[in-house]
Protein backbone atom coordinates (compact mmCIF):
# COMPACT_ATOMS: atom_id res chain seq x y z
CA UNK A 1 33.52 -21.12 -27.45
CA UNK A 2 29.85 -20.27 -27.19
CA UNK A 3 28.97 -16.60 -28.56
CA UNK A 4 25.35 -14.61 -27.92
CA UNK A 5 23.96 -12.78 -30.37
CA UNK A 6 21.36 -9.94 -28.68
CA UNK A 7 19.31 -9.32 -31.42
CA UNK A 8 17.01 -6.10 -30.39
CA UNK A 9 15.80 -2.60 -31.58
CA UNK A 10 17.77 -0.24 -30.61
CA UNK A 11 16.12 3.20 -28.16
CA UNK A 12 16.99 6.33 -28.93
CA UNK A 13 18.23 6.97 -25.49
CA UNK A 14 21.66 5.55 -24.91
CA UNK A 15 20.75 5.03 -21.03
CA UNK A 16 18.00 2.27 -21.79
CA UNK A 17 19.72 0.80 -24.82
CA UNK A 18 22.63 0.63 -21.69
CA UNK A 19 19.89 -1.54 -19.27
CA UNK A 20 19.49 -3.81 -21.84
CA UNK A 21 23.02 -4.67 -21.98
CA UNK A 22 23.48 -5.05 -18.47
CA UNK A 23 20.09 -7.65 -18.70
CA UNK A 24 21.72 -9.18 -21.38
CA UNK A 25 24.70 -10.65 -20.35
CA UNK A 26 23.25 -11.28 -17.05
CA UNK A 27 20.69 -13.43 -19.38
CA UNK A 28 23.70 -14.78 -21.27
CA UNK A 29 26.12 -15.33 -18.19
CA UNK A 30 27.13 -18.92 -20.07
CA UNK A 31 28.62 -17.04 -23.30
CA UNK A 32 32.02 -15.87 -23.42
CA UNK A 33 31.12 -13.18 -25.72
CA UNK A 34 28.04 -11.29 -26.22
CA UNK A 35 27.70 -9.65 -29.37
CA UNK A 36 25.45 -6.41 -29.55
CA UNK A 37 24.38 -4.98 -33.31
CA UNK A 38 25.67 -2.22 -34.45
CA UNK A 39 23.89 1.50 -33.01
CA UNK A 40 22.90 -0.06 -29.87
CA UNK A 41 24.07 3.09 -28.34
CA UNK A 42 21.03 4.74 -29.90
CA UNK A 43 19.20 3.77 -32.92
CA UNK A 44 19.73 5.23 -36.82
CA UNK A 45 17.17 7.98 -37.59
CA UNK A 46 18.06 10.68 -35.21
CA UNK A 47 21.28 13.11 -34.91
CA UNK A 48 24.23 11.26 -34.30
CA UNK A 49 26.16 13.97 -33.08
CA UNK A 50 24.37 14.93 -29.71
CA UNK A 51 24.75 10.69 -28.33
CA UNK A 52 28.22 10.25 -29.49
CA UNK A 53 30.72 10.08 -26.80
CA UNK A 54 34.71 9.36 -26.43
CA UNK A 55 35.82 5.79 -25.81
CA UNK A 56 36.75 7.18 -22.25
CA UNK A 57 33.05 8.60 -21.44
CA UNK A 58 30.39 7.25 -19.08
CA UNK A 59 28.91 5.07 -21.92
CA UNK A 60 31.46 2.69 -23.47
CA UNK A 61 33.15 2.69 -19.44
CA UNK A 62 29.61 1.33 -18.32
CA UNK A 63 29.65 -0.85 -21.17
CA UNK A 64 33.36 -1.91 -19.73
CA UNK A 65 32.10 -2.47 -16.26
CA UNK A 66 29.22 -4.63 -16.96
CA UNK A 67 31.68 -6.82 -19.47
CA UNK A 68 34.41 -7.22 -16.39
CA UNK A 69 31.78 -7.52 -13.67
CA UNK A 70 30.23 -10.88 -16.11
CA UNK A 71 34.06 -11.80 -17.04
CA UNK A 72 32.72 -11.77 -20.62
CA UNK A 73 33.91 -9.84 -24.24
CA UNK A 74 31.05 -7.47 -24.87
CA UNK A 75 30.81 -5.74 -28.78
CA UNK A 76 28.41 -3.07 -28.98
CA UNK A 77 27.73 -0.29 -31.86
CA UNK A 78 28.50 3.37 -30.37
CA UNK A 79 29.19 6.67 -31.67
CA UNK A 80 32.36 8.66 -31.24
CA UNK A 81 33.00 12.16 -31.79
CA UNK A 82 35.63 12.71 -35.27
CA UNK A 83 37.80 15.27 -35.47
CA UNK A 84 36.20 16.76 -38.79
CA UNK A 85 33.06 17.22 -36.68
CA UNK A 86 31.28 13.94 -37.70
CA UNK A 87 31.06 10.77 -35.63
CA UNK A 88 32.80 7.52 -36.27
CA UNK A 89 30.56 4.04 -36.39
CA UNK A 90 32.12 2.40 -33.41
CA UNK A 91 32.76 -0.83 -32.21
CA UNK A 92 33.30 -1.18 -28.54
CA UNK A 93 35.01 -4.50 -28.22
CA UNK A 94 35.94 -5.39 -23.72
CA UNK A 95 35.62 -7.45 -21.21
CA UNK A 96 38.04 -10.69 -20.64
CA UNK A 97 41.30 -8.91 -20.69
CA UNK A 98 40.61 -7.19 -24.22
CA UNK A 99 40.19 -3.26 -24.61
CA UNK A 100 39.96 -2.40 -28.25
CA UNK A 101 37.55 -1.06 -30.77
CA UNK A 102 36.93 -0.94 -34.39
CA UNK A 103 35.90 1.88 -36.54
CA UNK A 104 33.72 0.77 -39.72
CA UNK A 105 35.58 1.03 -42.67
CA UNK A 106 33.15 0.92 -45.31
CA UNK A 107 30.03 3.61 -45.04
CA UNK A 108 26.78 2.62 -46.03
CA UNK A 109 26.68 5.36 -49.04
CA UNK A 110 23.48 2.78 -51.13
CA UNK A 111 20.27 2.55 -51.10
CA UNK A 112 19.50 6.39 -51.36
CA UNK A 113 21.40 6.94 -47.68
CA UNK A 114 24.58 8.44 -47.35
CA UNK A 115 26.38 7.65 -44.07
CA UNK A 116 29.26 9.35 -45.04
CA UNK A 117 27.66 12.34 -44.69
CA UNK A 118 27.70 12.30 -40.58
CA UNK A 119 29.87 9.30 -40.65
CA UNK A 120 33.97 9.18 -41.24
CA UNK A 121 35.08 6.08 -42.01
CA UNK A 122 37.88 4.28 -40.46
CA UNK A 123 41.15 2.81 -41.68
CA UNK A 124 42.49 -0.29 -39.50
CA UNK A 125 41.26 -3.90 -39.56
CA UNK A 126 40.53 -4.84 -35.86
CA UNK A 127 41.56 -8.63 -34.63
CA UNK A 128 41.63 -9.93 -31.03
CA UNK A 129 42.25 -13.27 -28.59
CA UNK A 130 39.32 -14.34 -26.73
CA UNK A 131 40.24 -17.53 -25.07
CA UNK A 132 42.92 -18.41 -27.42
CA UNK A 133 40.71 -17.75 -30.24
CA UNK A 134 41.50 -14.91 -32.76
CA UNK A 135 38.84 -13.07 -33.98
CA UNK A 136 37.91 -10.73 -36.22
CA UNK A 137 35.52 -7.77 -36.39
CA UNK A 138 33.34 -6.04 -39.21
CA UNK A 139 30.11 -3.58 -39.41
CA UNK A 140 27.17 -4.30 -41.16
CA UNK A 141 27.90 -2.80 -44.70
CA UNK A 142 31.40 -4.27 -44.48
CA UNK A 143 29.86 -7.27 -45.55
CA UNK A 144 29.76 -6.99 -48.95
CA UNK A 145 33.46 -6.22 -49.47
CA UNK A 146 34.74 -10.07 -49.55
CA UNK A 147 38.47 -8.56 -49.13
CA UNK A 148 38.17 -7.42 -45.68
CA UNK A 149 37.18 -11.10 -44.68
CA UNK A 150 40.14 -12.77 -46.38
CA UNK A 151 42.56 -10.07 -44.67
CA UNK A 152 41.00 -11.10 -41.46
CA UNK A 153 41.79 -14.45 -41.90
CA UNK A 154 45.02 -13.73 -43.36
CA UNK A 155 45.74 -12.16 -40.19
CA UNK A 156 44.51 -15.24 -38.00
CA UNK A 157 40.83 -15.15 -37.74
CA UNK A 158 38.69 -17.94 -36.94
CA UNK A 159 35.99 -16.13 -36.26
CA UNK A 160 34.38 -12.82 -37.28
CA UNK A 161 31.59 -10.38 -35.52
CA UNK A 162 29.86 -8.47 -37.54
CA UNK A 163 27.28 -6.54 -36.00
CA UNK A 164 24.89 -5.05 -38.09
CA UNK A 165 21.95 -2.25 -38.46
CA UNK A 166 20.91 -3.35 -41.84
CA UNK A 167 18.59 -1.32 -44.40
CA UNK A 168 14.99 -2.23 -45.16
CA UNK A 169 13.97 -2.61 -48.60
CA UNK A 170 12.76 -5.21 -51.53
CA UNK A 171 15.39 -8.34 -51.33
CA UNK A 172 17.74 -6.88 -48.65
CA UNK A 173 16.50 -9.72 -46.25
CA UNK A 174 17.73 -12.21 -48.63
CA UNK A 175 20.87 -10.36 -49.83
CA UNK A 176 21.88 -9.97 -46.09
CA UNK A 177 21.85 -13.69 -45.82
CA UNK A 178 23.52 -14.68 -48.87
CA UNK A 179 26.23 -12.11 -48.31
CA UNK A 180 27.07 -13.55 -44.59
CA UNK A 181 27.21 -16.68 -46.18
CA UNK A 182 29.59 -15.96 -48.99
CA UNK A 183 31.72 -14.18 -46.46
CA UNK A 184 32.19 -17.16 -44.65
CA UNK A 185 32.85 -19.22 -47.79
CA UNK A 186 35.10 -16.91 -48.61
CA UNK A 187 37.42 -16.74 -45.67
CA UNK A 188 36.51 -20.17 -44.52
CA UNK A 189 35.61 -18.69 -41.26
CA UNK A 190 32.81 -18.23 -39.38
CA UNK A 191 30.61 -15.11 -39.87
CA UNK A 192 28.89 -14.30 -36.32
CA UNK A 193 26.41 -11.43 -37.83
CA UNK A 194 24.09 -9.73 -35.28
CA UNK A 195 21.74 -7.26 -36.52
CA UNK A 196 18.95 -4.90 -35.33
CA UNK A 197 15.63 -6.47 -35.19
CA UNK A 198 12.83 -5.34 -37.41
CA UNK A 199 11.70 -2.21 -35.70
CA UNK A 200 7.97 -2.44 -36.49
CA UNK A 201 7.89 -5.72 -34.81
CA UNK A 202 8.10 -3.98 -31.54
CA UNK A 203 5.49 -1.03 -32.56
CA UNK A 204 8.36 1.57 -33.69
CA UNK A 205 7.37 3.39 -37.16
CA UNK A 206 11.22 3.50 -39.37
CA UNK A 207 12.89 6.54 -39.71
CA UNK A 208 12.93 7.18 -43.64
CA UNK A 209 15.75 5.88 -45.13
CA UNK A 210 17.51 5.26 -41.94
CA UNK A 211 18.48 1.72 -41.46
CA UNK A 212 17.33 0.34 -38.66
CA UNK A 213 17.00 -3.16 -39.11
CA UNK A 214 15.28 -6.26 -40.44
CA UNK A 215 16.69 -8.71 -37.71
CA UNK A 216 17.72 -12.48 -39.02
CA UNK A 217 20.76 -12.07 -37.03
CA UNK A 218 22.56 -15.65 -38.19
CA UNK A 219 25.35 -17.55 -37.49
CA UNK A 220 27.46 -19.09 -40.08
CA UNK A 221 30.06 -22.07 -40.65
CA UNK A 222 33.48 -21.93 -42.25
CA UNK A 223 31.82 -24.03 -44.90
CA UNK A 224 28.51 -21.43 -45.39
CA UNK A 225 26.23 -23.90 -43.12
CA UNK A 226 23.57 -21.82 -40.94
CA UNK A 227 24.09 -22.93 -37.31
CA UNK A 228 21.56 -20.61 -36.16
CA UNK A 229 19.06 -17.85 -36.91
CA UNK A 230 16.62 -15.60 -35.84
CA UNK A 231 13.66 -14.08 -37.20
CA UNK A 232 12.65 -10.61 -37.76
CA UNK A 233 11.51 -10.22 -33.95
CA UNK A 234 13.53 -9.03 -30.66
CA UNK A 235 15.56 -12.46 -29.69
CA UNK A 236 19.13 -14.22 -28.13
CA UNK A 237 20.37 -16.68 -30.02
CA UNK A 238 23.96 -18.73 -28.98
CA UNK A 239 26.08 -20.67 -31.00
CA UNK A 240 29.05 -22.75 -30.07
CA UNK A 241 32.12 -22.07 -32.75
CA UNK A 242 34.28 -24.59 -32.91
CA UNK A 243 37.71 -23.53 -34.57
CA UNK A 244 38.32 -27.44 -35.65
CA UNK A 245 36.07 -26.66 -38.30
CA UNK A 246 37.84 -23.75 -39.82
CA UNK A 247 41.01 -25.77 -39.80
CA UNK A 248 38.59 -29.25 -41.64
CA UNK A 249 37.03 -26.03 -44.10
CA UNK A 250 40.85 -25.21 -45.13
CA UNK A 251 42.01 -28.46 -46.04
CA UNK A 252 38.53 -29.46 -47.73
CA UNK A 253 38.18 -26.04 -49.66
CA UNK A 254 41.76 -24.17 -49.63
CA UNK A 255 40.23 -20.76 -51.18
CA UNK A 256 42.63 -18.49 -49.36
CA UNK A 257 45.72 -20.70 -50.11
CA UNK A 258 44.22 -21.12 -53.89
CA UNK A 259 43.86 -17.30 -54.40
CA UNK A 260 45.33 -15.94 -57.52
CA UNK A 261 44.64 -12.05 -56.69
């Protein structure tokens, strides 16, 4: 299965962030999935509330349109309205006979920000087929919670998406790496992780603690390899997961079959 990662920086206008979706898979029209990072509905840094929109709205059935039209899975970061008057950190996951979504579970509440403040988290692990492949999905700080990836592959993953908006600061380039790699180690999967590019690489000042990127979107083998990477600029980078090599990974290093706890 190939896979394209659309690594960008997010507007803060849903409608372009939109056009460069469509662009995208038209660019990627090879790919059976095309993996957006998370907030490419509109960028961290401004009100959430005013952008979000129901699963049913214009945005995410655009976003559906463009996925059928290409016959491929599209993921893309939105915002949906919550009932306790916050938004939830949404992934839109169609195209290719799926119609799902996934709700971050863990909120980015490090680093000085507090997500859960306009954020509510969600509750379900999200898995889906894609071409007789099951895969799994996760959200940027999701990554560093090694149990989510081993219930994912519990539950049949070969693959997981993890799109990603992930925080600026001293080491976080490197941690982002090394996590995405462990994840993959641990769950002998492979880790599909597309992030925001680094926002000042296209001229845009960050939004104070907001996180809005760094970029290095990677791909990752069930055995921690990188297959591919970008830097901190706009790119597309494509991969081609093979699931013969999560089945090899098990039988080399049987981690989830070794587990004590």
């Amino acid at each position: 299965m190939r896979i394209a990662m659309s690594q960008f920086a997010a507007d803060t206008d849903p409608k372009r962030n939109l056009d460069h979706i469509q662009a995208t898979v038209r660019e990627a029209a090879d790919a059976s999935i095309v993996v957006f990072p998370e907030a490419t509905m509109a960028r961290f840094g401004i009100p959430l509330g005013p952008v979000a929109e129901p699963l049913n709205g214009p945005w995410a059935t655009a976003v559906r349109q463009i996925a059928d039209d290409a016959n491929v899975l599209v993921v893309a970061g939105m915002f949906t309205p919550s009932p306790d008057g916050r938004v939830t950190n949404t992934l839109l996951i169609a195209g290719r006979g799926v119609d799902t979504y996934y709700d971050k579970i863990h909120l980015f509440d490090a680093f000085g920000f507090a997500e859960s403040a306009t954020v509510a988290p969600g509750e379900r692990i999200v898995l889906s087929e894609v071409d007789d492949l099951t895969v799994g999905f996760a959200t940027c700080y999701d990554i560093r919670f090694p149990g989510l990836f081993q219930k994912l592959a519990d539950e049949g993953a070969m693959v997981t998406i993890v799109p990603a908006s992930w925080g600026a600061g001293p080491g976080k380039r490197e941690q982002w790496e090394l996590l995405v790699r462990a994840r993959a180690l641990d769950s002998t999967t492979w880790i599909v992780a597309c992030g925001q590019a680094d926002p000042t690489t296209i001229g845009q000042t960050p939004s104070g603690k907001a996180p809005t990127g760094v970029g290095y979107s990677l791909a990752v083998s069930p055995l921690g390899e990188i297959r591919g990477q970008l830097g901190p600029e706009p790119g597309l980078l494509f991969v081609d997961i093979d699931p013969a090599e999560v089945t090899e990974a098990r039988k080399i290093v049987p981690v989830l079959a070794n587990r004590k706890f």
